[in-house]
PDB file of N, CA and C in Angstrom:
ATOM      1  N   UNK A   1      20.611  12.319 -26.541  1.00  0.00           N
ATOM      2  CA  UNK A   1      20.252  13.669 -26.175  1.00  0.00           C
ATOM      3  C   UNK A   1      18.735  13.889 -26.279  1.00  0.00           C
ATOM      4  N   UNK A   2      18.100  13.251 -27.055  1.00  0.00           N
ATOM      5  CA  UNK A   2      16.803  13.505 -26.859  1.00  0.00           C
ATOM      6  C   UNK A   2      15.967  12.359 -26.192  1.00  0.00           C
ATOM      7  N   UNK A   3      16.491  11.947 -25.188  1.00  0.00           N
ATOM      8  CA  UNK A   3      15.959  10.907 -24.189  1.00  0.00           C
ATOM      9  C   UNK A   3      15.837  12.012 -23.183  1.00  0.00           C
ATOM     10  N   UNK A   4      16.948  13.014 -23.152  1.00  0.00           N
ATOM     11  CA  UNK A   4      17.083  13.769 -21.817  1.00  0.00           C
ATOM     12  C   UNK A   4      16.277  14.072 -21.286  1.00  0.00           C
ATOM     13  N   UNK A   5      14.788  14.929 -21.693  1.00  0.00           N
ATOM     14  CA  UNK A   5      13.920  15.574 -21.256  1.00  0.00           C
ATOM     15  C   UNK A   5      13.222  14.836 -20.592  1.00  0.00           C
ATOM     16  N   UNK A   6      12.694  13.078 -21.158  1.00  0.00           N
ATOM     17  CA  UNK A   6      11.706  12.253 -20.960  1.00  0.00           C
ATOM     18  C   UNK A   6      12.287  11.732 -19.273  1.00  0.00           C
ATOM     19  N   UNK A   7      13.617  11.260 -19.332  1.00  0.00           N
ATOM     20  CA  UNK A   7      14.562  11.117 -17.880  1.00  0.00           C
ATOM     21  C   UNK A   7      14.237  11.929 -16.620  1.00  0.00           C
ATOM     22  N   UNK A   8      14.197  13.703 -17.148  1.00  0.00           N
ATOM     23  CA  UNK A   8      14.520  14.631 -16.491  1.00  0.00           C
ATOM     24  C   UNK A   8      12.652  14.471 -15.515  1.00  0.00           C
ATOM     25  N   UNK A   9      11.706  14.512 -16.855  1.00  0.00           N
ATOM     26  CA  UNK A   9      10.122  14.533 -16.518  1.00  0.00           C
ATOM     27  C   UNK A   9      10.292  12.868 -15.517  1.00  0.00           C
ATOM     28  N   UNK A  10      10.968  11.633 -15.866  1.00  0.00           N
ATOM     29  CA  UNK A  10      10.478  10.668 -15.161  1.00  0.00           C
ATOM     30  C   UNK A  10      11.006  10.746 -13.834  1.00  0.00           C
ATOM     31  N   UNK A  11      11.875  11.262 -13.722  1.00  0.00           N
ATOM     32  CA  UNK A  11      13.074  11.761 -12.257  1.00  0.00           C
ATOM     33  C   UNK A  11      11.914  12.303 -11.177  1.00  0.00           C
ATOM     34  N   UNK A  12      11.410  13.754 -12.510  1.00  0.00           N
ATOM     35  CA  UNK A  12      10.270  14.403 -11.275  1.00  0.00           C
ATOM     36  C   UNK A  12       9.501  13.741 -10.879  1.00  0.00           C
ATOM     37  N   UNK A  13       8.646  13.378 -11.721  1.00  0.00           N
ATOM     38  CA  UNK A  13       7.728  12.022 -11.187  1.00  0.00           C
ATOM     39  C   UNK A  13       7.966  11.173 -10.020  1.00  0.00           C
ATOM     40  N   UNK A  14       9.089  10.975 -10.085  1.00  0.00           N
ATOM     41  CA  UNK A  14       9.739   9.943  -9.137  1.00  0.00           C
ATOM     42  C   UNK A  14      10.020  10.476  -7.534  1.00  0.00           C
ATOM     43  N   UNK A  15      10.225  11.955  -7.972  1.00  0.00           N
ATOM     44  CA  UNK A  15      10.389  12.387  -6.651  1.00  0.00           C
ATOM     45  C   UNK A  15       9.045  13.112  -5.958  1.00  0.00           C
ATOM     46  N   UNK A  16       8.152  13.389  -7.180  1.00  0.00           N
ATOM     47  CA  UNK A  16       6.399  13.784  -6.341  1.00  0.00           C
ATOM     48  C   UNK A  16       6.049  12.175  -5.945  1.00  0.00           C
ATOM     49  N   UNK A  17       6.242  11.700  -6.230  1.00  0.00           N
ATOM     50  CA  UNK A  17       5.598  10.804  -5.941  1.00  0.00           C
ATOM     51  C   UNK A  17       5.915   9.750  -4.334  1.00  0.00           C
ATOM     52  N   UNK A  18       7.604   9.816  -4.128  1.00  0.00           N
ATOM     53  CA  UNK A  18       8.066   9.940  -2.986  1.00  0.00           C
ATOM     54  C   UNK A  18       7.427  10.341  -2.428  1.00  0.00           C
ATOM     55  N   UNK A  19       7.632  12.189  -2.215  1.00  0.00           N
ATOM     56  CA  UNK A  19       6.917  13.080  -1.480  1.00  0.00           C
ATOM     57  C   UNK A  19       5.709  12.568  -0.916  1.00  0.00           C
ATOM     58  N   UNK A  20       4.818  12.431  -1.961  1.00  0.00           N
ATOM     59  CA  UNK A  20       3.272  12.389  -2.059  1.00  0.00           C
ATOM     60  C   UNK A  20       3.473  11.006  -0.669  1.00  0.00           C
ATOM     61  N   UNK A  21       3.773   9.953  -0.961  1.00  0.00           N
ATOM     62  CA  UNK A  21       4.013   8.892  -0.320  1.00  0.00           C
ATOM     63  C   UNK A  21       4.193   9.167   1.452  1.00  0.00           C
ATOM     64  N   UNK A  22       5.275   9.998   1.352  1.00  0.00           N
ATOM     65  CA  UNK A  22       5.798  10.465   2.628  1.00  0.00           C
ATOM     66  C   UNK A  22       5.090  11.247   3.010  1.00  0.00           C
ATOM     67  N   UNK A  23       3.872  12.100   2.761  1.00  0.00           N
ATOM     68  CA  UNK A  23       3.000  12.704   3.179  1.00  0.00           C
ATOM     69  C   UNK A  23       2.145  12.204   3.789  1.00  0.00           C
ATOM     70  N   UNK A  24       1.488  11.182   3.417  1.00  0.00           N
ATOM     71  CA  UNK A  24       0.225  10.315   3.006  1.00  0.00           C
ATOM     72  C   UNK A  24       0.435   8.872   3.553  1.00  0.00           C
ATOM     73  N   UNK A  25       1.723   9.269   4.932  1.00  0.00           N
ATOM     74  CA  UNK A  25       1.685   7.662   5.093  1.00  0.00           C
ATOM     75  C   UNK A  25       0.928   7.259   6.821  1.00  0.00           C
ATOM     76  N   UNK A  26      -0.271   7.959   7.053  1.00  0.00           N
ATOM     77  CA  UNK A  26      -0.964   7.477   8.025  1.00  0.00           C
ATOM     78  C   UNK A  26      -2.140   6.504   7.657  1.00  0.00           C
ATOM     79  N   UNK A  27      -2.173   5.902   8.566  1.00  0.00           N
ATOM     80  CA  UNK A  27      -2.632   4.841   7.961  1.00  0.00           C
ATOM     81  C   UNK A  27      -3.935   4.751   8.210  1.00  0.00           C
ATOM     82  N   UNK A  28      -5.073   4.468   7.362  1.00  0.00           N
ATOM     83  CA  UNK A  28      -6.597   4.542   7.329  1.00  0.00           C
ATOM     84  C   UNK A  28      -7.189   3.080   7.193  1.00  0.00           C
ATOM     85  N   UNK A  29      -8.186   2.737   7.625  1.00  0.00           N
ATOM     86  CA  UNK A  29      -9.240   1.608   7.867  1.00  0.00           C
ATOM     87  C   UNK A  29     -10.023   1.615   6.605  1.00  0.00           C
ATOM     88  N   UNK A  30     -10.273   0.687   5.775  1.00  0.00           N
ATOM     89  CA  UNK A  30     -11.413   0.805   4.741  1.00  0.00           C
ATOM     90  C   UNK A  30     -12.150  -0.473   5.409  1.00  0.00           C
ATOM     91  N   UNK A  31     -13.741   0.202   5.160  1.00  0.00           N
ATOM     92  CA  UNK A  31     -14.567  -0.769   5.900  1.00  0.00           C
ATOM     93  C   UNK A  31     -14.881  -1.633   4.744  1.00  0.00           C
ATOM     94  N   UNK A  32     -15.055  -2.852   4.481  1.00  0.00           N
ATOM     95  CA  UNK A  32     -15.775  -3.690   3.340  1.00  0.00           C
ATOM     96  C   UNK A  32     -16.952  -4.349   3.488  1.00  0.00           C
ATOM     97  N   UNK A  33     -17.858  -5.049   3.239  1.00  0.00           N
ATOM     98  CA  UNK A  33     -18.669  -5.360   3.686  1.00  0.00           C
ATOM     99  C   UNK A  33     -18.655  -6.665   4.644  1.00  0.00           C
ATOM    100  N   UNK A  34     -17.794  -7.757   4.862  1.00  0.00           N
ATOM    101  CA  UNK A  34     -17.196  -8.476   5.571  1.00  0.00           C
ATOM    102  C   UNK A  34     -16.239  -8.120   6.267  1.00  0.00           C
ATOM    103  N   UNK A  35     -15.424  -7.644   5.968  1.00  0.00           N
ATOM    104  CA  UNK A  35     -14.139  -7.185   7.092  1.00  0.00           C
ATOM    105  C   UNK A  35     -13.886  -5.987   6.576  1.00  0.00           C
ATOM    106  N   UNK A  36     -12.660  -5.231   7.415  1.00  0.00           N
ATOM    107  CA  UNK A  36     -11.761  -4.170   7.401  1.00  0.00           C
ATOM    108  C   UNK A  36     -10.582  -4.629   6.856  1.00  0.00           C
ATOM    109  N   UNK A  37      -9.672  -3.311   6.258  1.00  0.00           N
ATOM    110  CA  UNK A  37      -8.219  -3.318   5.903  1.00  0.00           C
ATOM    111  C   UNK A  37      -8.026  -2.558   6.314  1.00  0.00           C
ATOM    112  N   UNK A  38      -6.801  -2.488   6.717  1.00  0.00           N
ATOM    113  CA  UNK A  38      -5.531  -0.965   7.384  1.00  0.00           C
ATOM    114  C   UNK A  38      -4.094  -0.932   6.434  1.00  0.00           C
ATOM    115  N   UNK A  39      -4.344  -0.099   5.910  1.00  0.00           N
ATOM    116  CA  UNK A  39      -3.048   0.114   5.331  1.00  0.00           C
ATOM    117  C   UNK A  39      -2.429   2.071   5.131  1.00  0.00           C
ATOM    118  N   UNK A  40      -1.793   2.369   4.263  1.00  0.00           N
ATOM    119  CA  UNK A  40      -1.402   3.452   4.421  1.00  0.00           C
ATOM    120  C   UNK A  40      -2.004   4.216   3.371  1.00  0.00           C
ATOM    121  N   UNK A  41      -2.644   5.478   3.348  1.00  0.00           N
ATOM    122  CA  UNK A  41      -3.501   6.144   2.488  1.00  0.00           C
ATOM    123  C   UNK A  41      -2.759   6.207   1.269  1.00  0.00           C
ATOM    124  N   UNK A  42      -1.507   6.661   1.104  1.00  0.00           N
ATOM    125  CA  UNK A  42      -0.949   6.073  -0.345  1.00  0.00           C
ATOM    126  C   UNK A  42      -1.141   5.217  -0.981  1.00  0.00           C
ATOM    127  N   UNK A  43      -1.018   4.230  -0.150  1.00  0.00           N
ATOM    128  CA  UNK A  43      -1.234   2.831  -0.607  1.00  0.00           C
ATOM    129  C   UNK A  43      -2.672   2.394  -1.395  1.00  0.00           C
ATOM    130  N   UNK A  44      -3.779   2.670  -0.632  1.00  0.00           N
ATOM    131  CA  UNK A  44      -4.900   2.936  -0.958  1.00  0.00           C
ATOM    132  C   UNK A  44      -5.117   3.421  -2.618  1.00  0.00           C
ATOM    133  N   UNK A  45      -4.425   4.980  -2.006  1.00  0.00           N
ATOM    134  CA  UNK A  45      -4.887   5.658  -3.522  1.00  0.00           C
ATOM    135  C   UNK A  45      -3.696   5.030  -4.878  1.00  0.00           C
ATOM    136  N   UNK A  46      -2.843   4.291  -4.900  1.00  0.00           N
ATOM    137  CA  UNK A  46      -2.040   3.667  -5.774  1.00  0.00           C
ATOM    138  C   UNK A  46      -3.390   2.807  -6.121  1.00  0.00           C
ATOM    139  N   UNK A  47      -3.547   2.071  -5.049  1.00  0.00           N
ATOM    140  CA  UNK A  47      -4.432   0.818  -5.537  1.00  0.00           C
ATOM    141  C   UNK A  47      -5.376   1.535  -6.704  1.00  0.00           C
ATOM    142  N   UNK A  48      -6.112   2.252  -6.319  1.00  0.00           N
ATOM    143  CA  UNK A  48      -7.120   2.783  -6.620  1.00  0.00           C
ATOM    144  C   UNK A  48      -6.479   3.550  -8.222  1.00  0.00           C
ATOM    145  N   UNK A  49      -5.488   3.926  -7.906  1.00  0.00           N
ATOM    146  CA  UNK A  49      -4.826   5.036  -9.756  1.00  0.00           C
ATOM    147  C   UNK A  49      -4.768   3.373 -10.554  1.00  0.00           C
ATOM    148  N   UNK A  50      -3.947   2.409  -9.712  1.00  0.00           N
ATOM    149  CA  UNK A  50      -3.370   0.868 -10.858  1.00  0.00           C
ATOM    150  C   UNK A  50      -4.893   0.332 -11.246  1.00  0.00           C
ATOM    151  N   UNK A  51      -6.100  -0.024 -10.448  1.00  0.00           N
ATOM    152  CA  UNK A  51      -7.339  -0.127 -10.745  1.00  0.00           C
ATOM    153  C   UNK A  51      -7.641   0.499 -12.168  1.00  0.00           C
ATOM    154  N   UNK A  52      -7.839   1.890 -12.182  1.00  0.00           N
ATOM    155  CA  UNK A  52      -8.627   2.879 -12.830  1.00  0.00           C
ATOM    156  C   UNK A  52      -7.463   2.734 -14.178  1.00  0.00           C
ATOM    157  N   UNK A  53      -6.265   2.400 -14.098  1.00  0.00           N
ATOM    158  CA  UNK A  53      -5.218   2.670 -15.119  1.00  0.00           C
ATOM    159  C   UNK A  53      -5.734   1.214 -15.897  1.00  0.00           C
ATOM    160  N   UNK A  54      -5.724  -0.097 -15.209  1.00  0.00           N
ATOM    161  CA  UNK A  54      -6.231  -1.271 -15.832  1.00  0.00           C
ATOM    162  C   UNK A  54      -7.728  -1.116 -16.343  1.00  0.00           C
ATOM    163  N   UNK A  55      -8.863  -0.872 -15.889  1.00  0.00           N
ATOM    164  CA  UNK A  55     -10.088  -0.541 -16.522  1.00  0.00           C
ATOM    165  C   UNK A  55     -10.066  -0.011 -17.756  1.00  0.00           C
ATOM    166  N   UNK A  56      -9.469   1.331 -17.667  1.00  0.00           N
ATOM    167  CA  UNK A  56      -9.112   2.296 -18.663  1.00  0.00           C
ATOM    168  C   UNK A  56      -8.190   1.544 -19.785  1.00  0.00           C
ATOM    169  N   UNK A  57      -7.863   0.547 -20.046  1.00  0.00           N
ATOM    170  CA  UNK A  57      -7.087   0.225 -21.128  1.00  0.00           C
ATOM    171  C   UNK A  57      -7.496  -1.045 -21.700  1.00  0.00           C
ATOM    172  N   UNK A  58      -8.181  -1.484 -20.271  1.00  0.00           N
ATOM    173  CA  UNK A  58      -9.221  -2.531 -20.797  1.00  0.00           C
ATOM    174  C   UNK A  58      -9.873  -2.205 -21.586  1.00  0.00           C
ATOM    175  N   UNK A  59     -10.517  -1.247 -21.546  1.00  0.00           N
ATOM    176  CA  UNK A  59     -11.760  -0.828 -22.241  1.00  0.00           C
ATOM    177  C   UNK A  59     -11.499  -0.087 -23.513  1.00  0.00           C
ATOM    178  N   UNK A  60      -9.945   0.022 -23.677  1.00  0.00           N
ATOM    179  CA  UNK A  60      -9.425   0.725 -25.061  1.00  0.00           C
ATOM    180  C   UNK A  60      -8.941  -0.540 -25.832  1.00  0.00           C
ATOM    181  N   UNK A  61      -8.862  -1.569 -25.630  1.00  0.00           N
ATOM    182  CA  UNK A  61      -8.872  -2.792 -26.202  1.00  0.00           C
ATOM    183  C   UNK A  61      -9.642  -3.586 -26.447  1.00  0.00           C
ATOM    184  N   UNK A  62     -10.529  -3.475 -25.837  1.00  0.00           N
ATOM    185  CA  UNK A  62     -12.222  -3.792 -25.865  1.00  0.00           C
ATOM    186  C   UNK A  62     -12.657  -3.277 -26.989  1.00  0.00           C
ATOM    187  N   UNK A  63     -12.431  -1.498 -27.384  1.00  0.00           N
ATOM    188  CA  UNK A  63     -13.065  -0.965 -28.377  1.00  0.00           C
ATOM    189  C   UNK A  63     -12.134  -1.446 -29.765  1.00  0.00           C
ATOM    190  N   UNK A  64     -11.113  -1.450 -29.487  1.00  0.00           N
ATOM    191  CA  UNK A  64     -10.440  -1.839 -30.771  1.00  0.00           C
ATOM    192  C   UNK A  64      -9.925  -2.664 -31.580  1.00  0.00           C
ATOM    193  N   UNK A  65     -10.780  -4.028 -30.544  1.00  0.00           N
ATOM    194  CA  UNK A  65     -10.705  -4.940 -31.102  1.00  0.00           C
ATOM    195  C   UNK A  65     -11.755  -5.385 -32.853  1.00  0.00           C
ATOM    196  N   UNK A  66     -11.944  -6.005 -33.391  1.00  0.00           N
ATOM    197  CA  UNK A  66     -12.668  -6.314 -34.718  1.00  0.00           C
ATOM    198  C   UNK A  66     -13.894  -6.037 -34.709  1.00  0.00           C
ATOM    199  N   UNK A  67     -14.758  -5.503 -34.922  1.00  0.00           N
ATOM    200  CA  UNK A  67     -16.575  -6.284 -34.374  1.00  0.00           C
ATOM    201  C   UNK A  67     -16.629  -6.592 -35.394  1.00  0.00           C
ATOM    202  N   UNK A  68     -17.961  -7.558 -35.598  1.00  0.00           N
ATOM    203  CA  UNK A  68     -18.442  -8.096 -36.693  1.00  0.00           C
ATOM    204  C   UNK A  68     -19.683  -7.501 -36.752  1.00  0.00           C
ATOM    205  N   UNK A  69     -19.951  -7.126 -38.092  1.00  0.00           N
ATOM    206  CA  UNK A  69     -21.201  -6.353 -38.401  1.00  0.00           C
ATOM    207  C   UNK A  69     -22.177  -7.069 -38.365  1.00  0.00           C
ATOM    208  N   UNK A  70     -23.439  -5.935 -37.803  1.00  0.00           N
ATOM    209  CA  UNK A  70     -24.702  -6.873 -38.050  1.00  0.00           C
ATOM    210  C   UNK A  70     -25.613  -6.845 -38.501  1.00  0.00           C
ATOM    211  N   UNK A  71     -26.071  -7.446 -39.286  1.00  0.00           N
ATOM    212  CA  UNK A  71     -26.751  -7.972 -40.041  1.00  0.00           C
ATOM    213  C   UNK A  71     -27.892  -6.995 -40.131  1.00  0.00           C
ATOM    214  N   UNK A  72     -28.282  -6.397 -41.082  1.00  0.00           N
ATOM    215  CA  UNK A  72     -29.768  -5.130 -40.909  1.00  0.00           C
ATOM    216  C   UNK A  72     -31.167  -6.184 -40.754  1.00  0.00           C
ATOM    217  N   UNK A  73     -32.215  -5.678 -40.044  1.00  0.00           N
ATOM    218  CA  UNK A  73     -33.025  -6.574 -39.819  1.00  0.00           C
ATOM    219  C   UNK A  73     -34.041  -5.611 -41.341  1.00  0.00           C
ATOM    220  N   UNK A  74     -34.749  -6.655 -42.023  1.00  0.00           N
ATOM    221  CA  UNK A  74     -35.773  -6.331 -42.721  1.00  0.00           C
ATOM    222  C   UNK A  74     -36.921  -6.295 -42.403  1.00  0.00           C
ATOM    223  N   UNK A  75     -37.812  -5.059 -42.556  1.00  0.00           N
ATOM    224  CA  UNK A  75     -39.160  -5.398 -42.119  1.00  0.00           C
ATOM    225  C   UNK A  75     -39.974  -6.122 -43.772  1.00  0.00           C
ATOM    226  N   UNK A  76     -40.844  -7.373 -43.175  1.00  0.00           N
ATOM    227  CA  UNK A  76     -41.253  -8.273 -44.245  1.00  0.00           C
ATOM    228  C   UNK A  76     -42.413  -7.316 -44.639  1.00  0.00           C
ATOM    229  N   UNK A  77     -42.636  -7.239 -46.130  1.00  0.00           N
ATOM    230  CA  UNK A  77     -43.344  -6.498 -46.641  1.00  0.00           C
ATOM    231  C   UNK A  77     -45.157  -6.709 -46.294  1.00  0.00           C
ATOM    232  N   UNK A  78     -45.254  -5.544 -46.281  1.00  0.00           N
ATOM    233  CA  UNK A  78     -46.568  -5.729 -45.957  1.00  0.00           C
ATOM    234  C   UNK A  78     -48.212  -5.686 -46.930  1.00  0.00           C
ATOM    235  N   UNK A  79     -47.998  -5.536 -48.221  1.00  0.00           N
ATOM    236  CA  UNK A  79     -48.413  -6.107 -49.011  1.00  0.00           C
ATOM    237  C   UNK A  79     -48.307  -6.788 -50.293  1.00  0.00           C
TER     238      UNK A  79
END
């Protein structure tokens, strides 16, 4: 019973996201600097959310990984 809500929220999800899909399915040219792609503007912007979702967690594992401290530099005395 208390899975229900999380189901009910992933359901919606599931069906904006359909939608969104079925809206968004003409298909656009991205120019690159060597060639072109054609695919469907959904498609595109998925690429582009799975991109930004991998960066973004990269970089939260990046931070939380160990560092090793460093070392204070001394200034050598001067007289």
């Amino acid at each position: 019973m208390k899975r229900l809500p999380i189901y009910i929220i992933l359901l919606l999800l599931v069906l904006i996201t359909a939608v969104f899909a079925r809206i968004n399915a003409d298909n656009v040219e991205l120019d690159f600097y060597f060639t072109t792609a054609q695919a469907p503007l959904a498609l595109w912007l998925y690429i582009a959310l799975v991109l930004g979702a991998v960066l973004g967690v990269a970089s939260r594992v990046t931070c939380a990984l160990p560092s090793f401290p460093v070392t204070e530099l001394r200034m050598p005395a001067l007289c």
